[in-house]
N, C-alpha and C. Protein backbone atom coordinates (compact mmCIF):
# COMPACT_ATOMS: atom_id res chain seq x y z
N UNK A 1 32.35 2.93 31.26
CA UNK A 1 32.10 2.05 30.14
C UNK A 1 32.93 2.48 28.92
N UNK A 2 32.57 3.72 28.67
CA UNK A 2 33.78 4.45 27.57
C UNK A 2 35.11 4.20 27.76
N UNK A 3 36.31 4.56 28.57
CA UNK A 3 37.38 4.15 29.17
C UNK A 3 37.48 2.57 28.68
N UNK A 4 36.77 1.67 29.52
CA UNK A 4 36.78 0.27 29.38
C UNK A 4 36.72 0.03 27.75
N UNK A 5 35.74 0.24 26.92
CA UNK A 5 36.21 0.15 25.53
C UNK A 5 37.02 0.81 24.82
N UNK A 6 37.19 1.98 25.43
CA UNK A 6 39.00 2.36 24.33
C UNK A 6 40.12 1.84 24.81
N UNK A 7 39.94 1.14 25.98
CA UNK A 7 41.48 0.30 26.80
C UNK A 7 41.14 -1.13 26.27
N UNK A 8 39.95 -1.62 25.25
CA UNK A 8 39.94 -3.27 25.01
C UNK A 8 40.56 -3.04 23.43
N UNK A 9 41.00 -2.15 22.78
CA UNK A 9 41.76 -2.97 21.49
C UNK A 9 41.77 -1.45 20.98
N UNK A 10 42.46 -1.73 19.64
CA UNK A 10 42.77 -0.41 18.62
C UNK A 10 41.23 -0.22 17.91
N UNK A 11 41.13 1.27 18.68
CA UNK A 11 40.04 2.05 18.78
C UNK A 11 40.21 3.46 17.70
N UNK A 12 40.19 3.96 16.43
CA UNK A 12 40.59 4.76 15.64
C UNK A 12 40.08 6.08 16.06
N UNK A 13 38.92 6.07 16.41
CA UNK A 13 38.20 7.38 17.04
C UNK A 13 36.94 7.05 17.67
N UNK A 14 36.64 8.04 17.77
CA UNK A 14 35.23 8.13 18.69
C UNK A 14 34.51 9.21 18.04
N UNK A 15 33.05 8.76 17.82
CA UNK A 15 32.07 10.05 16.52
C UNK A 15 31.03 10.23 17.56
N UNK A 16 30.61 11.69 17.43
CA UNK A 16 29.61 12.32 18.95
C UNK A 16 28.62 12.28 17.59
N UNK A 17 27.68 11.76 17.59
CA UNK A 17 26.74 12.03 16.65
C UNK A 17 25.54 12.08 17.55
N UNK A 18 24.90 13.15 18.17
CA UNK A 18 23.76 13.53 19.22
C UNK A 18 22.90 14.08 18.10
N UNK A 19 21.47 13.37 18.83
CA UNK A 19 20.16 13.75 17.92
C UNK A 19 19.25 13.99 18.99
N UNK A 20 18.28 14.92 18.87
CA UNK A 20 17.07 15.04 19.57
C UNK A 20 16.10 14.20 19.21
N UNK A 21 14.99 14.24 19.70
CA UNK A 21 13.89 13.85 19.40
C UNK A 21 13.45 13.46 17.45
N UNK A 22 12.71 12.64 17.12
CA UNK A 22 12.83 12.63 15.72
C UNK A 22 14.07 12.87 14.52
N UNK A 23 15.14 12.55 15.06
CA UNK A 23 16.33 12.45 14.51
C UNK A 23 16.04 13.89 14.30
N UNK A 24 16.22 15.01 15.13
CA UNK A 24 16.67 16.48 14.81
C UNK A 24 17.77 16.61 15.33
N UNK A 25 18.59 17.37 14.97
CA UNK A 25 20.02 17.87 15.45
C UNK A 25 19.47 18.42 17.02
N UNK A 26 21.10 17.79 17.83
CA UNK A 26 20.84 18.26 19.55
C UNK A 26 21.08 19.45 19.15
N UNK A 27 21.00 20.37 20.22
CA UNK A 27 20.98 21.63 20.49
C UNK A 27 22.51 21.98 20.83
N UNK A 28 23.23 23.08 20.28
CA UNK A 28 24.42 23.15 20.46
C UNK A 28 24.82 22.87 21.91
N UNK A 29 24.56 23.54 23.19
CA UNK A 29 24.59 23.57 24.10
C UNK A 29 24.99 22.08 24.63
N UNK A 30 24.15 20.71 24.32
CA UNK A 30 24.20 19.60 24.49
C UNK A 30 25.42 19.04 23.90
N UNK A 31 25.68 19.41 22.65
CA UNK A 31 26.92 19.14 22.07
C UNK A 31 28.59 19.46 22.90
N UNK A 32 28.35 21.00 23.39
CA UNK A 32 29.52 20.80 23.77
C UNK A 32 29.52 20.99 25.59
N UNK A 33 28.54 20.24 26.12
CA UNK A 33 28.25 19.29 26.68
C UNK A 33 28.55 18.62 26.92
N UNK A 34 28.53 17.58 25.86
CA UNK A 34 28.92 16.19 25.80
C UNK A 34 30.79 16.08 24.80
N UNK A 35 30.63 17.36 24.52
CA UNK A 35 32.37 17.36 23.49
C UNK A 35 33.05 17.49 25.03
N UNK A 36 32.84 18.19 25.60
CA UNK A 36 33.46 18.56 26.95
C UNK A 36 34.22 17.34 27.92
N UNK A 37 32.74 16.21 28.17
CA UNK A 37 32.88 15.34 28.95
C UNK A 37 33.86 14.13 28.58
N UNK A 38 33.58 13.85 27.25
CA UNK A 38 33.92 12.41 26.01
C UNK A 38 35.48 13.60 25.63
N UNK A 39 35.37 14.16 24.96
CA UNK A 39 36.94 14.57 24.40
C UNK A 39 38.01 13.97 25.55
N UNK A 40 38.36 14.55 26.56
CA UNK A 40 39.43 14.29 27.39
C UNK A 40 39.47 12.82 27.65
N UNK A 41 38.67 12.04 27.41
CA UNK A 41 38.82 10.90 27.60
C UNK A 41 39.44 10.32 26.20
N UNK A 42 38.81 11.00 25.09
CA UNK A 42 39.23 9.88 24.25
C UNK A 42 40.98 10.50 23.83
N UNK A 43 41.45 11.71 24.09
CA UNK A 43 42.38 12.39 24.15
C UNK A 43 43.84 11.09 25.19
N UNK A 44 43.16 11.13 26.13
CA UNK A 44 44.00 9.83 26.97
C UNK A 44 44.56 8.41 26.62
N UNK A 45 43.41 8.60 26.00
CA UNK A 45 43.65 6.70 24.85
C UNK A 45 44.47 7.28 23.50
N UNK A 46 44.36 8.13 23.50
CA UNK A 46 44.87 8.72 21.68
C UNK A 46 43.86 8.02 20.75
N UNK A 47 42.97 8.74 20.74
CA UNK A 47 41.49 8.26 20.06
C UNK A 47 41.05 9.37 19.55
N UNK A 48 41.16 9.67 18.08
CA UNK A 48 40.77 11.03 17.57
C UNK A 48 39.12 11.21 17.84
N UNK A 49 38.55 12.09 18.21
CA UNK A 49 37.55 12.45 18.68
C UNK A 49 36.52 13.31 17.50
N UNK A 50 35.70 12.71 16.54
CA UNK A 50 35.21 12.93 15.93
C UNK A 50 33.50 13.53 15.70
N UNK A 51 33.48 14.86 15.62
CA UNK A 51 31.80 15.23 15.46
C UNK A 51 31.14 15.24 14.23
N UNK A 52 29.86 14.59 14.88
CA UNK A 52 29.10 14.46 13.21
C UNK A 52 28.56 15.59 12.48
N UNK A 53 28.26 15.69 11.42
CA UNK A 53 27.40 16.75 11.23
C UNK A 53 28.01 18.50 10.86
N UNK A 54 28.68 18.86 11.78
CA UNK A 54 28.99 19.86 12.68
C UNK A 54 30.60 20.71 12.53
N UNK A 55 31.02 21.20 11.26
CA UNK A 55 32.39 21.58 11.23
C UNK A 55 31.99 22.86 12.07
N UNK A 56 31.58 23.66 12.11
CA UNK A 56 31.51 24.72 13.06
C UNK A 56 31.86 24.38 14.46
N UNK A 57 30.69 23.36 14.70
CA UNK A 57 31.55 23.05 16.44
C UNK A 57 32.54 22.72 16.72
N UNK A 58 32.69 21.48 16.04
CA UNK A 58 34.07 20.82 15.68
C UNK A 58 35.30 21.35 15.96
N UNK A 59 35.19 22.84 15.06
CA UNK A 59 36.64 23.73 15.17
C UNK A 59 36.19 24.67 16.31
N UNK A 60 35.20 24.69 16.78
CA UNK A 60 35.29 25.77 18.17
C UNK A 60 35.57 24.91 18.97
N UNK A 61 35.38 23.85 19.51
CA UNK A 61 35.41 23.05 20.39
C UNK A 61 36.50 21.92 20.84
N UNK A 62 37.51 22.50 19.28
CA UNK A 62 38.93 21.36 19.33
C UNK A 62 39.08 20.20 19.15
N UNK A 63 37.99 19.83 17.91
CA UNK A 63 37.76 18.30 17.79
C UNK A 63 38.77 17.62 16.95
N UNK A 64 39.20 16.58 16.87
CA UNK A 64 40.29 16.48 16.05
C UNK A 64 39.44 16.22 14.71
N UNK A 65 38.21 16.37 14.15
CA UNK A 65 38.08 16.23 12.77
C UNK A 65 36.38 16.13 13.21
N UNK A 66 35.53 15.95 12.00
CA UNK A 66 34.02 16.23 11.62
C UNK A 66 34.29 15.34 10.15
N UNK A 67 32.77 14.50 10.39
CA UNK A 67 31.83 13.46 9.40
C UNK A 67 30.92 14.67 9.12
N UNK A 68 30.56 14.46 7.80
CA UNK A 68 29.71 15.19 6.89
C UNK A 68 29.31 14.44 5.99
N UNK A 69 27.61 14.50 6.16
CA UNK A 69 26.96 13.84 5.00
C UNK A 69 26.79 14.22 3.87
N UNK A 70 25.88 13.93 3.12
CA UNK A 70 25.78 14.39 1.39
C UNK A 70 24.66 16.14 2.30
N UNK A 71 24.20 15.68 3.16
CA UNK A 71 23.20 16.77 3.22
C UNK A 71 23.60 17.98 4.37
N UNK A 72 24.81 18.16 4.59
CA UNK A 72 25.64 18.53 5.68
C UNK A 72 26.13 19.78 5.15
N UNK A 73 27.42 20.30 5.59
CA UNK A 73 28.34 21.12 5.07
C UNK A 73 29.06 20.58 4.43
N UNK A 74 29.66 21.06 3.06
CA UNK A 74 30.23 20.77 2.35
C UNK A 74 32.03 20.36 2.39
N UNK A 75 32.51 19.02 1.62
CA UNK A 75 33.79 18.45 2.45
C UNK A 75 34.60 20.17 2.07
N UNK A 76 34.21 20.93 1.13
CA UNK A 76 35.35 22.30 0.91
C UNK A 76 34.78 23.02 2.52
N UNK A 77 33.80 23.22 2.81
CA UNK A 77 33.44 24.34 3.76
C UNK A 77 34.07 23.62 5.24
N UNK A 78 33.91 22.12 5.08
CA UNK A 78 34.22 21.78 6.02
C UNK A 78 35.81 21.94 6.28
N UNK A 79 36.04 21.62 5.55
CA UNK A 79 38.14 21.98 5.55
C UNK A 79 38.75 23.18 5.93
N UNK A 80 37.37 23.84 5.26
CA UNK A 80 37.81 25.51 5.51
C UNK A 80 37.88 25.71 6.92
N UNK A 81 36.49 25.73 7.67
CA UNK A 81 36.34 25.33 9.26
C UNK A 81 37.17 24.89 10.03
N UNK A 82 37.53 23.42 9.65
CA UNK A 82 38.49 22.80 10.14
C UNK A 82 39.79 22.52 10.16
N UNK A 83 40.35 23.43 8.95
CA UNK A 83 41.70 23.60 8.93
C UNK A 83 42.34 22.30 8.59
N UNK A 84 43.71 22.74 7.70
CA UNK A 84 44.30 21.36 6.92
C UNK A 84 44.86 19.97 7.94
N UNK A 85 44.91 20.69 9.17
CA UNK A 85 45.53 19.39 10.19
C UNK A 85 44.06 17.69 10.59
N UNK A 86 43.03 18.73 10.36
CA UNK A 86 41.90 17.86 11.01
C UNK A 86 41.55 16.91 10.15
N UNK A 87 40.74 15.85 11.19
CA UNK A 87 40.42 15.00 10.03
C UNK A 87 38.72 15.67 9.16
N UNK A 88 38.56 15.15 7.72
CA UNK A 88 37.73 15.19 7.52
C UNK A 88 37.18 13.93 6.81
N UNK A 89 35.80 14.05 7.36
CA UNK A 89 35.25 12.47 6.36
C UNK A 89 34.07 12.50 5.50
N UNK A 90 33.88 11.98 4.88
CA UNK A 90 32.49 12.10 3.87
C UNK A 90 31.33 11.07 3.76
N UNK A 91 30.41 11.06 4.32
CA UNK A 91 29.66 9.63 3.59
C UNK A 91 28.93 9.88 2.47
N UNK A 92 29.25 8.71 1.81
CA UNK A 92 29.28 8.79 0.02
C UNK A 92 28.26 7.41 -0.26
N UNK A 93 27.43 7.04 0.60
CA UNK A 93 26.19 6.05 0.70
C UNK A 93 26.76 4.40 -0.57
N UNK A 94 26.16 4.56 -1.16
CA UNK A 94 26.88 3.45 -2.05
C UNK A 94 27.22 4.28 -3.42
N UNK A 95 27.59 5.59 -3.67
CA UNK A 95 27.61 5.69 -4.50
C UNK A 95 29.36 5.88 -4.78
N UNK A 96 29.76 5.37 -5.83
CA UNK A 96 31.38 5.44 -6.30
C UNK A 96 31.41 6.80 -6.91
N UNK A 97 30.28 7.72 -7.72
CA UNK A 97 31.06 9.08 -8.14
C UNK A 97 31.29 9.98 -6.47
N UNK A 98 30.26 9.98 -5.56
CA UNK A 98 30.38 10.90 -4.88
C UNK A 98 31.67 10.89 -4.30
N UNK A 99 31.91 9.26 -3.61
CA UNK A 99 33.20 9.19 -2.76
C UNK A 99 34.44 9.48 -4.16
N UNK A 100 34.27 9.36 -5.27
CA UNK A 100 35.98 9.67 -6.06
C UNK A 100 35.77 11.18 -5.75
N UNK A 101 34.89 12.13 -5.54
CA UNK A 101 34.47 13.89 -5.89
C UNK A 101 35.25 13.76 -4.41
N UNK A 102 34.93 13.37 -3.35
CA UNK A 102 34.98 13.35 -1.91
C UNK A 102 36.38 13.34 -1.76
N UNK A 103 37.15 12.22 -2.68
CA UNK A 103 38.42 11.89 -1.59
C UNK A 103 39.25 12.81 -3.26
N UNK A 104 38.99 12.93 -4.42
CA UNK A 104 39.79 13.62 -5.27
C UNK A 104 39.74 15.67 -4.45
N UNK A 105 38.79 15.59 -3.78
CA UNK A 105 38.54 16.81 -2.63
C UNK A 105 39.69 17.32 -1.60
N UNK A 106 39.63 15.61 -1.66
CA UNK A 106 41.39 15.72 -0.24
C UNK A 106 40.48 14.79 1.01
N UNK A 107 39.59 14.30 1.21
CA UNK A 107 38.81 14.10 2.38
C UNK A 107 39.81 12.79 2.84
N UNK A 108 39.96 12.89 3.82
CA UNK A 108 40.65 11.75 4.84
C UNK A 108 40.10 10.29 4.62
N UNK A 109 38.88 10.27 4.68
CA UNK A 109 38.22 9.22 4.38
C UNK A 109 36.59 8.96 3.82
N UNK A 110 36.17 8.21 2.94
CA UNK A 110 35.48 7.84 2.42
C UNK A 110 33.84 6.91 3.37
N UNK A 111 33.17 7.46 3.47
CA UNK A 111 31.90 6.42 4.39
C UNK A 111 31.19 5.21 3.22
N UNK A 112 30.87 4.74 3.37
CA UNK A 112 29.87 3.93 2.28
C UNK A 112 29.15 2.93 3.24
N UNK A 113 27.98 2.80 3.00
CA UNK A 113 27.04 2.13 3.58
C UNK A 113 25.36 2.27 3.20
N UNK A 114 24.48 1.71 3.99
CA UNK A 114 24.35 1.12 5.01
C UNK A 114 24.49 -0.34 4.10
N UNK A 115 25.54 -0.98 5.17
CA UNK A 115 25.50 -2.43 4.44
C UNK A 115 24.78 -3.47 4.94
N UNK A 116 24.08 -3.17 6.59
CA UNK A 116 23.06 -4.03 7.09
C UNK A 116 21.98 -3.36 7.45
N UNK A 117 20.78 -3.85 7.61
CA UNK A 117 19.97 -2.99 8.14
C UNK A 117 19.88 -2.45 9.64
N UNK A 118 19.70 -0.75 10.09
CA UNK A 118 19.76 -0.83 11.21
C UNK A 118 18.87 0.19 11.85
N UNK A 119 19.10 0.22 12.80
CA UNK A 119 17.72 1.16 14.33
C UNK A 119 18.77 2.49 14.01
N UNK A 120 19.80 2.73 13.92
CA UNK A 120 20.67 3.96 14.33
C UNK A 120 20.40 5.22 13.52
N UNK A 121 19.80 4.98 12.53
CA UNK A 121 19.09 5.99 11.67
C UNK A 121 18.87 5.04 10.19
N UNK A 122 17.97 5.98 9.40
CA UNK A 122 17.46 5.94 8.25
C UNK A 122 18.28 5.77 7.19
N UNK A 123 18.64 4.63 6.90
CA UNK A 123 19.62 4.56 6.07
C UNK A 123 19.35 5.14 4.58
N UNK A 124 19.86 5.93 3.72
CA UNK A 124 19.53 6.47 2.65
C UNK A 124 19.59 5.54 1.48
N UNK A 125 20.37 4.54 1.61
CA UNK A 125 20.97 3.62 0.46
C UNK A 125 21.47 2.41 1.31
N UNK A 126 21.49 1.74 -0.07
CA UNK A 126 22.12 0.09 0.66
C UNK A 126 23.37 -0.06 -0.07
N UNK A 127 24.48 -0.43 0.49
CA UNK A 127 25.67 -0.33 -0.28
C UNK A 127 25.96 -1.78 -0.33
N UNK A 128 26.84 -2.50 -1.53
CA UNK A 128 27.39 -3.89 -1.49
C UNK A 128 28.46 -3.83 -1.26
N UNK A 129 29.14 -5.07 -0.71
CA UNK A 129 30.66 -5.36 -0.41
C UNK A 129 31.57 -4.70 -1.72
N UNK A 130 31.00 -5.15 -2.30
CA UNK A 130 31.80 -5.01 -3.96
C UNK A 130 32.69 -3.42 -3.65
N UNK A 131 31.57 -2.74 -3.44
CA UNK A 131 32.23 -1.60 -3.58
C UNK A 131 33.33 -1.28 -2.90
N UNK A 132 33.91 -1.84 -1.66
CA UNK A 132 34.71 -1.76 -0.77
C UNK A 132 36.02 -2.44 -1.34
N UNK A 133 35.65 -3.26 -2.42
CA UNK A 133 37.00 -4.09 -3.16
C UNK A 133 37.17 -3.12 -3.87
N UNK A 134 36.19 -2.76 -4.64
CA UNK A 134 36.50 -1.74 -5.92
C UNK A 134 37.41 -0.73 -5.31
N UNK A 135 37.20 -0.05 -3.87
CA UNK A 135 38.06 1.03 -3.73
C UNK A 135 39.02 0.90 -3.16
N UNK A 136 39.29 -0.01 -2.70
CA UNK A 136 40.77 -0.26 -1.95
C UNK A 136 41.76 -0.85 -3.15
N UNK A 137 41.08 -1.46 -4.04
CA UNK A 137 41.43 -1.95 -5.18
C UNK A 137 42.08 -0.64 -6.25
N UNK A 138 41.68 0.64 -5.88
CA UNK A 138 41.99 1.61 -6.61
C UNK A 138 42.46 2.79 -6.30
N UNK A 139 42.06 2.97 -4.88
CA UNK A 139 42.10 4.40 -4.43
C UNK A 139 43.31 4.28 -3.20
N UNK A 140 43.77 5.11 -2.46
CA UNK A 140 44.48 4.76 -1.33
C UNK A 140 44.09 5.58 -0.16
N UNK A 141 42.85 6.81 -0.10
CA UNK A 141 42.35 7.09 0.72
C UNK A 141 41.53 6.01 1.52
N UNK A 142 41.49 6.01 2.86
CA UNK A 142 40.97 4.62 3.25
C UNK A 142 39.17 4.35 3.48
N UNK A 143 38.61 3.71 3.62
CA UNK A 143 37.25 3.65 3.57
C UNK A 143 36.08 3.04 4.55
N UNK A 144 35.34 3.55 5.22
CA UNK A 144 34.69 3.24 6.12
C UNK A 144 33.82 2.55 5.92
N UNK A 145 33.55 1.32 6.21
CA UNK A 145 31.62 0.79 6.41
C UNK A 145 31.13 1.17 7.26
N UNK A 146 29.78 1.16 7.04
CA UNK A 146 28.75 1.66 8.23
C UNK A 146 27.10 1.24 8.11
N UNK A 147 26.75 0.92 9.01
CA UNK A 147 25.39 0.49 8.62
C UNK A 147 25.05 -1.13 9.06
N UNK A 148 24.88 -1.22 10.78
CA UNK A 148 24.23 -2.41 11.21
C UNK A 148 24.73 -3.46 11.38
N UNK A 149 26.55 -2.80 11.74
CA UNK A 149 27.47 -3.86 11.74
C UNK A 149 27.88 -4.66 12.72
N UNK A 150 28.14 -5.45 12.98
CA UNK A 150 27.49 -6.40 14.38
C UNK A 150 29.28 -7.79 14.39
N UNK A 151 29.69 -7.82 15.53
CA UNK A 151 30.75 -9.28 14.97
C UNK A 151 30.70 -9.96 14.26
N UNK A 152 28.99 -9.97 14.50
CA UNK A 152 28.88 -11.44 13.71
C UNK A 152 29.03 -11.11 12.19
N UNK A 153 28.83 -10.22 11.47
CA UNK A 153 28.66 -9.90 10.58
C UNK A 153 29.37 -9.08 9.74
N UNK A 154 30.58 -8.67 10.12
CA UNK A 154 31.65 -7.95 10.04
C UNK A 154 32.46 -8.71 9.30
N UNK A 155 33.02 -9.42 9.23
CA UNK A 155 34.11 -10.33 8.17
C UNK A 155 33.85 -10.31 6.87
N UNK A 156 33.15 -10.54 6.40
CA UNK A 156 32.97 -10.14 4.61
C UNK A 156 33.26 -8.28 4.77
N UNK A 157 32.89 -7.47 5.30
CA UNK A 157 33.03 -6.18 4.94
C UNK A 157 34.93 -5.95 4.93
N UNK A 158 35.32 -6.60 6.24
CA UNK A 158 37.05 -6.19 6.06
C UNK A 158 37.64 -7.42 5.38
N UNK A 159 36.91 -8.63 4.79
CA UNK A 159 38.02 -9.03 3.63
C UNK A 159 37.63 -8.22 1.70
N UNK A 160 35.85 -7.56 1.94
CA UNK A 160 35.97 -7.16 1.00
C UNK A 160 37.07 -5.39 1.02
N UNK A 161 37.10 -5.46 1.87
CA UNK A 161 38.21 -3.64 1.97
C UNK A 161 38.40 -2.63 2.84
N UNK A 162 37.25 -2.86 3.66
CA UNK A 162 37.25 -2.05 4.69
C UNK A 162 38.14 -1.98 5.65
N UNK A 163 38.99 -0.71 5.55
CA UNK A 163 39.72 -0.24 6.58
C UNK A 163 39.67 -0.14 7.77
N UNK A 164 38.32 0.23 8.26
CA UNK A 164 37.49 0.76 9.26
C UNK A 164 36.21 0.35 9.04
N UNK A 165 35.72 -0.03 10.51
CA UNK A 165 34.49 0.10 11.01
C UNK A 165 33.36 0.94 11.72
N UNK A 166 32.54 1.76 10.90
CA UNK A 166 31.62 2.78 12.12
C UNK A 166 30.45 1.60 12.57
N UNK A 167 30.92 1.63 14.15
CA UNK A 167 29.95 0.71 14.74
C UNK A 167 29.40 1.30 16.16
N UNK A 168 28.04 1.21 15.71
CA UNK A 168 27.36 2.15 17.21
C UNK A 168 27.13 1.12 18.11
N UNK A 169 25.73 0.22 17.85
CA UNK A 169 25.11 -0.53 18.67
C UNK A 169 25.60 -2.07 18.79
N UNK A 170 26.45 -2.50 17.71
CA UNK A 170 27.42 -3.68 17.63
C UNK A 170 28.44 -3.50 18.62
N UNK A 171 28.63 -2.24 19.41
CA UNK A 171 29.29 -2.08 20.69
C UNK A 171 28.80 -1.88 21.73
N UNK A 172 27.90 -0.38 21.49
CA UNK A 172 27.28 -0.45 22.70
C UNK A 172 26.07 -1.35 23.27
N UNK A 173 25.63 -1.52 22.65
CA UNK A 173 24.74 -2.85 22.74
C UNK A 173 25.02 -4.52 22.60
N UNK A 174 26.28 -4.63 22.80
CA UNK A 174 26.44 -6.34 22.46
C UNK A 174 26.69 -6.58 23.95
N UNK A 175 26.03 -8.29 24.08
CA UNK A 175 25.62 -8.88 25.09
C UNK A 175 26.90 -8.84 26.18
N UNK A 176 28.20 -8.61 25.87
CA UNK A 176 28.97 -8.70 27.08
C UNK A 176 29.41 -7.24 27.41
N UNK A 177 28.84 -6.76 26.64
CA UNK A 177 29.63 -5.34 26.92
C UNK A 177 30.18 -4.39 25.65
N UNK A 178 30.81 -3.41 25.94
CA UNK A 178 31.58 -2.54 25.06
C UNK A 178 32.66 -3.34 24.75
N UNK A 179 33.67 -3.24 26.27
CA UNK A 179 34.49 -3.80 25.97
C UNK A 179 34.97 -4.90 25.39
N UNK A 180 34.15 -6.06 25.52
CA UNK A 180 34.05 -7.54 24.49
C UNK A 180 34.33 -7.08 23.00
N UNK A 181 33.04 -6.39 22.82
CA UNK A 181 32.97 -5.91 21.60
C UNK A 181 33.80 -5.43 21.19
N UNK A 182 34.99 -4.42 21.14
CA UNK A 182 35.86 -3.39 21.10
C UNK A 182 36.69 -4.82 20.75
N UNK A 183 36.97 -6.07 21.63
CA UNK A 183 37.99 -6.77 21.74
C UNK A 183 37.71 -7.92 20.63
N UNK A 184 36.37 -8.21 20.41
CA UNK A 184 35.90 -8.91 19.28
C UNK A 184 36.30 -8.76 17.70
N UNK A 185 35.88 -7.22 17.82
CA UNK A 185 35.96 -6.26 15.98
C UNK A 185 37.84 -6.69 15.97
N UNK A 186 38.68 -6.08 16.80
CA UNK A 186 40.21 -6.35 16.85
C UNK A 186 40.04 -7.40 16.26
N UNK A 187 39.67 -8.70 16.82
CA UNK A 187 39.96 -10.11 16.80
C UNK A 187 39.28 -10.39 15.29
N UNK A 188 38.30 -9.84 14.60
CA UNK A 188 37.69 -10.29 13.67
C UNK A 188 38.52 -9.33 12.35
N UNK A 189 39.51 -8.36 13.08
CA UNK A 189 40.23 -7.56 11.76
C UNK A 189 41.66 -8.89 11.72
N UNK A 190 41.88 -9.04 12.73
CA UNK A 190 43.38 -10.12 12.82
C UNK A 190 43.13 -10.88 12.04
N UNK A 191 42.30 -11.74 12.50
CA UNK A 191 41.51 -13.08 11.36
C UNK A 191 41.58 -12.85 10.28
N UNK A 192 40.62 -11.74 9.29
CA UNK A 192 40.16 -11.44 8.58
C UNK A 192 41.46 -11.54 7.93
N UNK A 193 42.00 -10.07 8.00
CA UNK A 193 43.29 -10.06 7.27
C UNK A 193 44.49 -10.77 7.24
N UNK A 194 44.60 -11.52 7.67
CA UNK A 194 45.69 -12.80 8.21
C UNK A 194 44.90 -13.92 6.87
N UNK A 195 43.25 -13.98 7.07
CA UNK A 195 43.08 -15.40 6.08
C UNK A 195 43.44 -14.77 4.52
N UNK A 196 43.03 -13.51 4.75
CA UNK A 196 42.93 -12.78 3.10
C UNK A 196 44.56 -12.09 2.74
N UNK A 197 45.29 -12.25 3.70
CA UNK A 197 46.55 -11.52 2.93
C UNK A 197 47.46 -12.57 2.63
């Protein structure tokens, strides 16, 4: 199923974000586990392979980069960890000082969300489109949405700015598949930016 959606369209990475029980962090063991199985695959597609949470594993484990929340390791500790080649990312919820601290930091990219409501976790904040104009409008580090993003519902976020999409269950969960999905988001960035440029 993995394979099949990084071979249906331009796929930027792949994020291992594993939780136990009650949204607790998996157990390292499980992590590289699962970094083990998923890396070489997404390595084949040229799909940077991204861990959440986790700059420690991250750089033991050869990840090409680590997401870090506000409540995580820090984007400096994380860089440190991860060394100047990797990616690093930040989620900065809806707020505009954290992500300018984040990407004036050096961070690769910017998170902002949750812009829909969703099952994938507890969203801390609700972010508006606006903000996604505001920063592409200003900044040139690029910027992620995240938060309950679905085909259907995706087009206002990439004509308001979004570079990128973090989408869990709008893939793995849509009615035809991953791969549809994977081939859908493509089709809804073409559109998008084709009506708006």
């Amino acid at each position: 199923m993995l394979e099949a959606a990084l071979a249906a369209g331009d796929v930027a990475c792949l994020q291992l974000r594993l939780k136990a029980a009650g949204a607790n962090p998996a157990d390292d063991g499980a992590i590289r586990r699962a970094t083990a199985a998923l890396l070489p695959i997404t390595q084949k597609h040229d799909v940077a392979f991204i861990l959440n949470d986790r700059p420690d594993l991250a750089a033991e484990l050869g990840c090409d980069g680590v997401h870090v929340g506000q409540d995580d390791a820090s984007y400096n500790e994380a860089r440190r960890l991860m060394g100047s080649k990797a990616i690093v990312g930040v989620t900065c919820h809806g707020s505009r000082h954290l992500a300018m601290t984040a990407a004036d930091s050096g961070a690769d990219y910017v998170a902002f969300g949750a812009f829909y409501p969703t099952t994938t976790k507890a969203p801390k904040s609700q972010a508006r489109p606006d903000i996604l104009k505001w920063w592409s409008d200003i900044m040139e580090a690029p910027c992620v949405a995240i938060g309950g993003i679905t085909v259907e519902n995706c087009a206002p976020l990439i004509a308001a700015g979004a570079d990128f999409l973090a989408v869990s269950a709008g893939v793995w969960a849509h009615p035809e598949g991953p791969a549809a999905a994977v081939q859908a988001f493509n089709d809804a960035f073409d559109k998008t930016t084709r009506s708006t440029g």
